[in-house]
PDB file of N, CA and C in Angstrom:
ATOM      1  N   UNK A   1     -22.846  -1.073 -28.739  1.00  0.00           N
ATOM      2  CA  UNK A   1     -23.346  -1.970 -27.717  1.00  0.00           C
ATOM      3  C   UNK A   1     -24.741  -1.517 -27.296  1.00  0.00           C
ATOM      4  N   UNK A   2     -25.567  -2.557 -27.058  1.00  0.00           N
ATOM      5  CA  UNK A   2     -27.184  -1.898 -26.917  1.00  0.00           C
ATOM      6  C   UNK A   2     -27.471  -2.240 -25.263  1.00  0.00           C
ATOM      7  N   UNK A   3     -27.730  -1.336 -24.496  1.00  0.00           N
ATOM      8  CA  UNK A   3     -27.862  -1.349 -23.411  1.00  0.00           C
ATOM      9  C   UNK A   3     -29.495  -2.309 -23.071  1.00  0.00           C
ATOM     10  N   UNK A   4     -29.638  -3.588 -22.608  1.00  0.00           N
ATOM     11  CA  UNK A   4     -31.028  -4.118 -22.211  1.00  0.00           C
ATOM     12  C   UNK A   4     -31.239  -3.881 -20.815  1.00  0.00           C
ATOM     13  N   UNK A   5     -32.264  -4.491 -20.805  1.00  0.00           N
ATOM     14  CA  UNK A   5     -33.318  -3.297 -19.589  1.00  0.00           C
ATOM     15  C   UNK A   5     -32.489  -4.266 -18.570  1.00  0.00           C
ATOM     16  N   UNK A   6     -31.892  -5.464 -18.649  1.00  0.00           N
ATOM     17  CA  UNK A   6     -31.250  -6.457 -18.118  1.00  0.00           C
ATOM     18  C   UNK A   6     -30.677  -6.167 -17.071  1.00  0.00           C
ATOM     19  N   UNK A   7     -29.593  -5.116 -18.158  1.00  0.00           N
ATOM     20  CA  UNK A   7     -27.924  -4.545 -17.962  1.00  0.00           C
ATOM     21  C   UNK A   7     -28.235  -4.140 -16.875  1.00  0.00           C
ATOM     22  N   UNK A   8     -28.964  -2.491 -17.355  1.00  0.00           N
ATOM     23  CA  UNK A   8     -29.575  -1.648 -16.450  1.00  0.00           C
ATOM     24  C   UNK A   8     -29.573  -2.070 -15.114  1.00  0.00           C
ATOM     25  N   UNK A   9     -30.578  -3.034 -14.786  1.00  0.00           N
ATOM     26  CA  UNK A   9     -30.840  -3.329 -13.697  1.00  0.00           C
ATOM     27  C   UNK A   9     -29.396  -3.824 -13.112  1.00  0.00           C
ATOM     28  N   UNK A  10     -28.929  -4.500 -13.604  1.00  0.00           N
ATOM     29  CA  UNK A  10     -27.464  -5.434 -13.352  1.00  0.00           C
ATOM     30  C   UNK A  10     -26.523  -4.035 -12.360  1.00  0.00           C
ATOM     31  N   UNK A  11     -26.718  -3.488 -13.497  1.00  0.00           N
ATOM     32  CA  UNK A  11     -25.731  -1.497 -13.427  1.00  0.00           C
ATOM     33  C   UNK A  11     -26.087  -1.280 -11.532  1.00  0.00           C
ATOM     34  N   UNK A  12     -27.503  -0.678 -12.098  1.00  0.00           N
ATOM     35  CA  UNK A  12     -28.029  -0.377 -10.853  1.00  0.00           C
ATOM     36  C   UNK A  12     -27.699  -1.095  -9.519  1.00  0.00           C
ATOM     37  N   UNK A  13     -27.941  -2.080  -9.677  1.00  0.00           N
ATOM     38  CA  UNK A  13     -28.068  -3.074  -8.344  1.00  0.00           C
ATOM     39  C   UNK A  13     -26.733  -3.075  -7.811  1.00  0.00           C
ATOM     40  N   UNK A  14     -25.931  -3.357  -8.553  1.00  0.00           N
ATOM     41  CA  UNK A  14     -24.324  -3.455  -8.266  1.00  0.00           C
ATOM     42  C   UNK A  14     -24.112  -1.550  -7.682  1.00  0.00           C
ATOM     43  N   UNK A  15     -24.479  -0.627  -7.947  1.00  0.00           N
ATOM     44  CA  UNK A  15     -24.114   0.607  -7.823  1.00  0.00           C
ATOM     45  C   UNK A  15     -24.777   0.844  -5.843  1.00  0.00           C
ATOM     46  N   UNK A  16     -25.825   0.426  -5.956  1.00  0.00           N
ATOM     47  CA  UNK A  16     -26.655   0.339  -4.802  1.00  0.00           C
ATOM     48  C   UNK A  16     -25.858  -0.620  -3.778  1.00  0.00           C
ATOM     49  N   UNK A  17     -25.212  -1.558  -4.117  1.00  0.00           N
ATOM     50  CA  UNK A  17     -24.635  -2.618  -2.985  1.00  0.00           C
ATOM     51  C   UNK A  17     -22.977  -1.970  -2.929  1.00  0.00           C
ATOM     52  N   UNK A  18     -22.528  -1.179  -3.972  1.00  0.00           N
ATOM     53  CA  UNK A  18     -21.453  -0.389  -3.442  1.00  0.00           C
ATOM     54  C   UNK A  18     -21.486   0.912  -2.267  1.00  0.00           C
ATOM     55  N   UNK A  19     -22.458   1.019  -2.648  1.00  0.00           N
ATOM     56  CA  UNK A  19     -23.018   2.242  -1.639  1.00  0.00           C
ATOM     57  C   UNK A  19     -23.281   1.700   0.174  1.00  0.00           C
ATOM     58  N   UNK A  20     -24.468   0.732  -0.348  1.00  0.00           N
ATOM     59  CA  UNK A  20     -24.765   0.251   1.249  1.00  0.00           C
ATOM     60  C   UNK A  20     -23.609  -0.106   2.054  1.00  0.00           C
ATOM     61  N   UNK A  21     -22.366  -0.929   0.430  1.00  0.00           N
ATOM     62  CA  UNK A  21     -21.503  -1.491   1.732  1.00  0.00           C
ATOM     63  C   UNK A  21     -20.287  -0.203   2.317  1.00  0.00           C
ATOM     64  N   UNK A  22     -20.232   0.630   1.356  1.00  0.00           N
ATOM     65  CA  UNK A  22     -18.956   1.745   1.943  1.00  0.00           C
ATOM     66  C   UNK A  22     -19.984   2.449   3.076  1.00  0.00           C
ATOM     67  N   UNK A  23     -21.679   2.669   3.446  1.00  0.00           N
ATOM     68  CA  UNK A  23     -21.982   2.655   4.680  1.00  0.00           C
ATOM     69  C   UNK A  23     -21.932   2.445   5.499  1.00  0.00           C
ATOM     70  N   UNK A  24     -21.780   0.730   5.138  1.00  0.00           N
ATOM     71  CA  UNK A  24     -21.924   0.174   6.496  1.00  0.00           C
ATOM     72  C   UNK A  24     -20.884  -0.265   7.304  1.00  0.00           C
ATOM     73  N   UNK A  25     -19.463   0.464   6.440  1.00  0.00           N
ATOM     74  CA  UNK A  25     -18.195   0.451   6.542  1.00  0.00           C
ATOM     75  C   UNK A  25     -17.733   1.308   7.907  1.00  0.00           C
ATOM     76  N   UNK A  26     -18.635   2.665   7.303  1.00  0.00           N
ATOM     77  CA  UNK A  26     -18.608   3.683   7.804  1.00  0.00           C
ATOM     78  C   UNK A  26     -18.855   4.212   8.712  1.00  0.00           C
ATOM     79  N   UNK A  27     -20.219   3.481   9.339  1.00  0.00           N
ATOM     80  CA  UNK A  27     -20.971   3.906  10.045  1.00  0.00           C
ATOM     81  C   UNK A  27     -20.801   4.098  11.327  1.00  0.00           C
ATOM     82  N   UNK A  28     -19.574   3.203  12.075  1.00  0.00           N
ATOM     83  CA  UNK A  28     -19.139   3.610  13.302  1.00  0.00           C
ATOM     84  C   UNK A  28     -18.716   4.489  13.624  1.00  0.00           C
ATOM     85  N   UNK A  29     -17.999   4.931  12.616  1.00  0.00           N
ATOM     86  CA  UNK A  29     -17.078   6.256  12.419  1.00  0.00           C
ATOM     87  C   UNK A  29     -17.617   7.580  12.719  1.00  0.00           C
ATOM     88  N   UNK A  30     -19.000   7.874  12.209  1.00  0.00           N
ATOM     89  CA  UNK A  30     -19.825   8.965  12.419  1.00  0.00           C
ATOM     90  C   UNK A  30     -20.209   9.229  13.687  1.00  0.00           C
ATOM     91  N   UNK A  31     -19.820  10.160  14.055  1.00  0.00           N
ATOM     92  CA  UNK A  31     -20.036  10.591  15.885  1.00  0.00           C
ATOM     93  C   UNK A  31     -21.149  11.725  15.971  1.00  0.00           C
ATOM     94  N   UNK A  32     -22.062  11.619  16.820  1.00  0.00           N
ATOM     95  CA  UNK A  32     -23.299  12.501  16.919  1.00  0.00           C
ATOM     96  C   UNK A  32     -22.478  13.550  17.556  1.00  0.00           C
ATOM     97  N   UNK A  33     -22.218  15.274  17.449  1.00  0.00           N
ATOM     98  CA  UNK A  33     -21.764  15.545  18.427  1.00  0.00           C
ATOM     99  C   UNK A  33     -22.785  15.678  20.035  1.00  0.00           C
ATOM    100  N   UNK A  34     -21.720  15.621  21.244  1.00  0.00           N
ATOM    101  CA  UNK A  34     -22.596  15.799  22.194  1.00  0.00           C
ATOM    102  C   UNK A  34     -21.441  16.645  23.465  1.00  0.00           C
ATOM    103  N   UNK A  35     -22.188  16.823  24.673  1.00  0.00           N
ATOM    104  CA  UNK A  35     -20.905  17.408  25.829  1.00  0.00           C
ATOM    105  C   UNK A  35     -21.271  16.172  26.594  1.00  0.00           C
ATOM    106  N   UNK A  36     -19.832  15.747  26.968  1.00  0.00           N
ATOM    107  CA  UNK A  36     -19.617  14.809  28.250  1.00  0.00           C
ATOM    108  C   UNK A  36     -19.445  15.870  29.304  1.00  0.00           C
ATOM    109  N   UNK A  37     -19.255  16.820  29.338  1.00  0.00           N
ATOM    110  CA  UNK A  37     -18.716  18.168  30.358  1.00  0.00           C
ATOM    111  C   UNK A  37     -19.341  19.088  29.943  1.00  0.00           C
ATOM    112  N   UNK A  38     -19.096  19.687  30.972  1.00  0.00           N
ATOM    113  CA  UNK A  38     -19.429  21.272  30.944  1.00  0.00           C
ATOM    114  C   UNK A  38     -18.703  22.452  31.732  1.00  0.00           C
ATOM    115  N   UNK A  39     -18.546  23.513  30.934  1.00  0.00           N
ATOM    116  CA  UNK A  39     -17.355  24.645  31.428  1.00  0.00           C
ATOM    117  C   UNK A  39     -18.002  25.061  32.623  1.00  0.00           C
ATOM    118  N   UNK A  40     -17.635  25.332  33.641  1.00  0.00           N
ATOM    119  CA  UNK A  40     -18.176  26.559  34.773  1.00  0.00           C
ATOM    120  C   UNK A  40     -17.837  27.616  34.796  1.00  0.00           C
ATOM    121  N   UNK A  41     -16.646  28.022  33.508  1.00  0.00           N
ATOM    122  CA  UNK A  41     -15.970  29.228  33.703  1.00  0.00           C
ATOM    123  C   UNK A  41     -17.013  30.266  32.821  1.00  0.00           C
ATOM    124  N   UNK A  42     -17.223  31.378  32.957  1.00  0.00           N
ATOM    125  CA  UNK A  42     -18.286  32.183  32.070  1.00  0.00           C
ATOM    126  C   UNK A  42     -17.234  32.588  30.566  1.00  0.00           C
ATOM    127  N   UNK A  43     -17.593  32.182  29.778  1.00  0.00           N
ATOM    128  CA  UNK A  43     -16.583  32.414  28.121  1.00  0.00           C
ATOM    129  C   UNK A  43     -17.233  33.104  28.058  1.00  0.00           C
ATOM    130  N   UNK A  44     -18.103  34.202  28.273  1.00  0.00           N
ATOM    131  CA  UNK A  44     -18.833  35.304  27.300  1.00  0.00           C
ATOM    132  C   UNK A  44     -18.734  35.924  26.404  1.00  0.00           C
ATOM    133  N   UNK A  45     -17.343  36.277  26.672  1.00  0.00           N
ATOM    134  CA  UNK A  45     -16.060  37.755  26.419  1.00  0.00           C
ATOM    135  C   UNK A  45     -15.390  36.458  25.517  1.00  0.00           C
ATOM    136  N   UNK A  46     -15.394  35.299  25.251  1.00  0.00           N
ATOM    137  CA  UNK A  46     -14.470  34.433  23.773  1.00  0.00           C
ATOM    138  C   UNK A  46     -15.747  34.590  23.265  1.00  0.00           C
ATOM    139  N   UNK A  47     -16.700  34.286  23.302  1.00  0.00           N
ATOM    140  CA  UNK A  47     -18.184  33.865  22.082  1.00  0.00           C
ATOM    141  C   UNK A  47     -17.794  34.721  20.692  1.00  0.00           C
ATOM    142  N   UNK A  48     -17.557  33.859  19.563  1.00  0.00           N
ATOM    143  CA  UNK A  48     -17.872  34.349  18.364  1.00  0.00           C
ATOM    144  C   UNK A  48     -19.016  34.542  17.743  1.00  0.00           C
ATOM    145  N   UNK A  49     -19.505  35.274  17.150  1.00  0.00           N
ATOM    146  CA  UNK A  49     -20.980  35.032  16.025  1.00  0.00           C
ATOM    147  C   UNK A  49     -22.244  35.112  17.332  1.00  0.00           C
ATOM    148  N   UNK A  50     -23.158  35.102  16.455  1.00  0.00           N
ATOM    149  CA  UNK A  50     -24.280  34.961  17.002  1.00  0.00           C
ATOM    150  C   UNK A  50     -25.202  33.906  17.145  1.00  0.00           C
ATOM    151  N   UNK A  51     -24.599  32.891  16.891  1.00  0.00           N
ATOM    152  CA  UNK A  51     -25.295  31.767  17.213  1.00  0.00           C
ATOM    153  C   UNK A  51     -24.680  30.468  18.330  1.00  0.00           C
ATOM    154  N   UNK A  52     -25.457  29.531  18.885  1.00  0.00           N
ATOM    155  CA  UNK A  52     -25.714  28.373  19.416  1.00  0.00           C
ATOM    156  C   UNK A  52     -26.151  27.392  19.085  1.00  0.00           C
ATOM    157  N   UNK A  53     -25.828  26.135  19.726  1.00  0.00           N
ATOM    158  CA  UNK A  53     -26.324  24.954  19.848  1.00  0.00           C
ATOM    159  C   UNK A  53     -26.832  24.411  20.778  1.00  0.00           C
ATOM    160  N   UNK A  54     -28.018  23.922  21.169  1.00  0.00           N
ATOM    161  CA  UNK A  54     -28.462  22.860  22.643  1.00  0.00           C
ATOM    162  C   UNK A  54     -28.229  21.914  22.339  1.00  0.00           C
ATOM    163  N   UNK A  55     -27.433  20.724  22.865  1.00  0.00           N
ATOM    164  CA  UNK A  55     -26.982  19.332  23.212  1.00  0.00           C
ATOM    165  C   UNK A  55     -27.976  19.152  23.934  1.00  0.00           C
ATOM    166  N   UNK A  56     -28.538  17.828  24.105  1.00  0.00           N
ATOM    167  CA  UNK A  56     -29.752  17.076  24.195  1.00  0.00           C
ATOM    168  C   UNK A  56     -28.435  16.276  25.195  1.00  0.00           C
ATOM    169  N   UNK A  57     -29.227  15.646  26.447  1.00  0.00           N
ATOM    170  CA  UNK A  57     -28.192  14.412  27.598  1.00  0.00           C
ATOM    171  C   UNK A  57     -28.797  13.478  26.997  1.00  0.00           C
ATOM    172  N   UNK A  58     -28.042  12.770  27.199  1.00  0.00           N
ATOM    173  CA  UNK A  58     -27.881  11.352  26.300  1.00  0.00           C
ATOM    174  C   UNK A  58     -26.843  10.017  26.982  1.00  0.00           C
ATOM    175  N   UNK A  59     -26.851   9.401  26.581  1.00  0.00           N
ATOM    176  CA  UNK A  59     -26.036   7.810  27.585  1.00  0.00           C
ATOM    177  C   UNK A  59     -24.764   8.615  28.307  1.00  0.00           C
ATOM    178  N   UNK A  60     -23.458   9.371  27.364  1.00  0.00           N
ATOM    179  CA  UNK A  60     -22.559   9.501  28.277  1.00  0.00           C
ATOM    180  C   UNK A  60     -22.972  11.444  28.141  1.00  0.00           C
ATOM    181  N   UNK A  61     -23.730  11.759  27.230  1.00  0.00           N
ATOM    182  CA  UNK A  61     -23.478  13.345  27.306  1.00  0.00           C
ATOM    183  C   UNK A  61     -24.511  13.928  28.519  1.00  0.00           C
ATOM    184  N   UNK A  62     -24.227  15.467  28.455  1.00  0.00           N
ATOM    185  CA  UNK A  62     -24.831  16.195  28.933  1.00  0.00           C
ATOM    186  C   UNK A  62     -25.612  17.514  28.566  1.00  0.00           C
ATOM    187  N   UNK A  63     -26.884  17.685  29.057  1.00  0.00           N
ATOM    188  CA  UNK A  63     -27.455  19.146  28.374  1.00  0.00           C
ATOM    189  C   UNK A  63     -26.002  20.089  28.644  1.00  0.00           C
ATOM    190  N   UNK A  64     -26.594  20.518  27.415  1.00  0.00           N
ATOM    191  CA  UNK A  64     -25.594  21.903  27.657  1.00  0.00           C
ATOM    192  C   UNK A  64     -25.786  22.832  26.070  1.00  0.00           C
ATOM    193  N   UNK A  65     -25.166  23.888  26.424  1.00  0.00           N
ATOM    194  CA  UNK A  65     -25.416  24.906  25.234  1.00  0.00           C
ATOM    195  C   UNK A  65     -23.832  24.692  24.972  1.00  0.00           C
ATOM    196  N   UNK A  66     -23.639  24.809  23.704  1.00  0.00           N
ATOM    197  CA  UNK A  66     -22.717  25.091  23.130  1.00  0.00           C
ATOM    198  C   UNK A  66     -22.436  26.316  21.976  1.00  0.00           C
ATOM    199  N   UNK A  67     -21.301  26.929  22.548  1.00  0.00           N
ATOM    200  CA  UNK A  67     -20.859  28.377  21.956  1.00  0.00           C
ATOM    201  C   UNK A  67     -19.491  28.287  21.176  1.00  0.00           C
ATOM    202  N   UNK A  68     -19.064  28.698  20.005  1.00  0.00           N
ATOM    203  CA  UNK A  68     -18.583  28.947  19.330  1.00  0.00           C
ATOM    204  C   UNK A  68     -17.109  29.435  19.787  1.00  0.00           C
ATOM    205  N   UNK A  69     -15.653  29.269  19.763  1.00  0.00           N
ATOM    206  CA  UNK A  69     -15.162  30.421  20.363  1.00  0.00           C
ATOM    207  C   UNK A  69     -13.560  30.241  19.496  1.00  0.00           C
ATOM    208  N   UNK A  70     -12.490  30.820  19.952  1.00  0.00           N
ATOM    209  CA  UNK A  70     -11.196  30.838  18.605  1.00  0.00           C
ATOM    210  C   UNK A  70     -11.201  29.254  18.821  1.00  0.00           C
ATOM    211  N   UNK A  71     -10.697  28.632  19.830  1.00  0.00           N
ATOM    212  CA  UNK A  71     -10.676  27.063  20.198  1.00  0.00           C
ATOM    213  C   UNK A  71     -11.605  26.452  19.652  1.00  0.00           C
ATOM    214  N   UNK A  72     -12.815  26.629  19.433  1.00  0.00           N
ATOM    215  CA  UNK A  72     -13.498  25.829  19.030  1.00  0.00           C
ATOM    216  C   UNK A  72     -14.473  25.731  19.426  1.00  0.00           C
ATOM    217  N   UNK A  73     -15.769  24.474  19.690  1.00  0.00           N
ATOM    218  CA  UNK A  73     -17.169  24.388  20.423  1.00  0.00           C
ATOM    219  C   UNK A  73     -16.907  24.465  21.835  1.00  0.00           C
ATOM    220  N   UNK A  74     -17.442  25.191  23.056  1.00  0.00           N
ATOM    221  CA  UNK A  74     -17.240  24.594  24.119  1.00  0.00           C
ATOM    222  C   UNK A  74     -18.347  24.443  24.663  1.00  0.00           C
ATOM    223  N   UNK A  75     -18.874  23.838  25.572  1.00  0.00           N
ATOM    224  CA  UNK A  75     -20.028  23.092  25.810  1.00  0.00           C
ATOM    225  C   UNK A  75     -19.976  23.991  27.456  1.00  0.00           C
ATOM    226  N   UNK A  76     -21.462  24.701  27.723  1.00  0.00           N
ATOM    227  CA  UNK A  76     -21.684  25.424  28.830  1.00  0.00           C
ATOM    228  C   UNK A  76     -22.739  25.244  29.480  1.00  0.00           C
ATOM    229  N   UNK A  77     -23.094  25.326  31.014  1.00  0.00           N
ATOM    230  CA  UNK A  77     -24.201  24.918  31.640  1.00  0.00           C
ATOM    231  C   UNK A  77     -25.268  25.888  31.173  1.00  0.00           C
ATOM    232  N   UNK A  78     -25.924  25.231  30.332  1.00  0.00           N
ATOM    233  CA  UNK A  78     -27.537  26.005  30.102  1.00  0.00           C
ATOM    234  C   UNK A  78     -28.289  26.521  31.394  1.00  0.00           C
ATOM    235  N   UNK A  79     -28.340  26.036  32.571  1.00  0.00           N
ATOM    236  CA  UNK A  79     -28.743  26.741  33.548  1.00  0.00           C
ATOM    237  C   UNK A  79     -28.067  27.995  33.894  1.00  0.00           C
ATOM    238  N   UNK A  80     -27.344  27.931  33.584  1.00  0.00           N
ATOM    239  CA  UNK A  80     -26.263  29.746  34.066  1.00  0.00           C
ATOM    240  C   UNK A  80     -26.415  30.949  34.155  1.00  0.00           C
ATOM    241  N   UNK A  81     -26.805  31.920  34.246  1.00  0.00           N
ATOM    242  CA  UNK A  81     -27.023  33.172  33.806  1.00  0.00           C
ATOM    243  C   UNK A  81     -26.950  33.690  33.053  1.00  0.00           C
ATOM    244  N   UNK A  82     -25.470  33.662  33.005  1.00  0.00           N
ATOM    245  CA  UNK A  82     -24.867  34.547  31.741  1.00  0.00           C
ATOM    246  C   UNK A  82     -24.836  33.693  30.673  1.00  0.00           C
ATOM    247  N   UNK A  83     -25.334  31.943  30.513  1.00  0.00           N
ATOM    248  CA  UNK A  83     -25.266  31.207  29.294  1.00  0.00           C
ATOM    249  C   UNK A  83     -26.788  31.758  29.042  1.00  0.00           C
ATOM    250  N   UNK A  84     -28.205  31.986  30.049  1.00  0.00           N
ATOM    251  CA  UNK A  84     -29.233  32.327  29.423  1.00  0.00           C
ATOM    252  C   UNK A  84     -29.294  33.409  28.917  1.00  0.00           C
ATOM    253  N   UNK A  85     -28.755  34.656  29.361  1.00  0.00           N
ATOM    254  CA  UNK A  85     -28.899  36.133  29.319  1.00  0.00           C
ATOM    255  C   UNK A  85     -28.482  35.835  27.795  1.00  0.00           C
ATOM    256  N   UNK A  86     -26.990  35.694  27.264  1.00  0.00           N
ATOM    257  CA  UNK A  86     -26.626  35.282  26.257  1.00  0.00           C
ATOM    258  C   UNK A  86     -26.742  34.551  24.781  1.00  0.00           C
ATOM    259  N   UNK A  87     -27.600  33.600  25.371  1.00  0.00           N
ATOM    260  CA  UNK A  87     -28.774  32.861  24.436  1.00  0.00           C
ATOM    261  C   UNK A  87     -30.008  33.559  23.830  1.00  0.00           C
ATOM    262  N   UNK A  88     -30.279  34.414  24.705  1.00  0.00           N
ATOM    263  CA  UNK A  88     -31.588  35.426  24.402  1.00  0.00           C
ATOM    264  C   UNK A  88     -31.165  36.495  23.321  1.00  0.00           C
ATOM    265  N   UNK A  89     -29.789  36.692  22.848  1.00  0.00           N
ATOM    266  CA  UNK A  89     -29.201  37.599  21.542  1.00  0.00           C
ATOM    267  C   UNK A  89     -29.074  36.590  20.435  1.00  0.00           C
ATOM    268  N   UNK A  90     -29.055  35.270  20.526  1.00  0.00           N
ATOM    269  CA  UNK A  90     -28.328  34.640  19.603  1.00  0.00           C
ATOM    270  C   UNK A  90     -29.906  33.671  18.784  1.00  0.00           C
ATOM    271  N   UNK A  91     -29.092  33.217  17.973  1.00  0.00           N
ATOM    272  CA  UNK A  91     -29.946  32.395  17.036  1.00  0.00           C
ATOM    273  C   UNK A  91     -29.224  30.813  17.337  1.00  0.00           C
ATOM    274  N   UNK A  92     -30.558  30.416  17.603  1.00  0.00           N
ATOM    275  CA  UNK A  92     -30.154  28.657  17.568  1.00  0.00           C
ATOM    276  C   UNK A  92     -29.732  27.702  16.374  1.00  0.00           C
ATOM    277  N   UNK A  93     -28.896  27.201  15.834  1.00  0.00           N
ATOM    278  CA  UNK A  93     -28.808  26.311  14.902  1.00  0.00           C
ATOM    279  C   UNK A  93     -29.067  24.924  15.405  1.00  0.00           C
TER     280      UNK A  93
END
């Protein structure tokens, strides 16, 4: 079978409109993470690893740093003390 430059294109185009549409399928689904809350309790003493995240406030979120811990992300007031003192060892991702 001889492939024409036709096909090709035919191939392509159809490969490209499978794609856009399992996107646009998708796309609700994908959640930015963010904090609606924030801990007041000091986790210092859970923090795993050496790194962080800053959450950006946004429609329902809130600034906040987020730390690593056995549970999981928890989202902490960046103004805090012990969230700045803390931040100043770590590396931002």
């Amino acid at each position: 079978m001889r492939v024409t430059p036709h096909l090709l294109l035919l191939l392509l185009l159809s490969v490209c409109l499978c794609v856009f549409s399992y996107s646009a399928r998708h796309a609700g689904r994908i959640k930015h993470p963010c904090c609606e809350a924030i801990s007041a309790v000091n986790i210092s003493k859970d923090v795993m690893g050496d790194q962080y995240i800053e959450y950006p406030a946004g429609k329902r979120c809130v600034k906040a740093v987020g730390f690593k811990t056995e549970k999981g992300w928890v989202c902490t007031d960046p103004h805090a003390l012990w969230v700045q003192r803390r931040v100043a060892n770590m590396t931002k991702i």
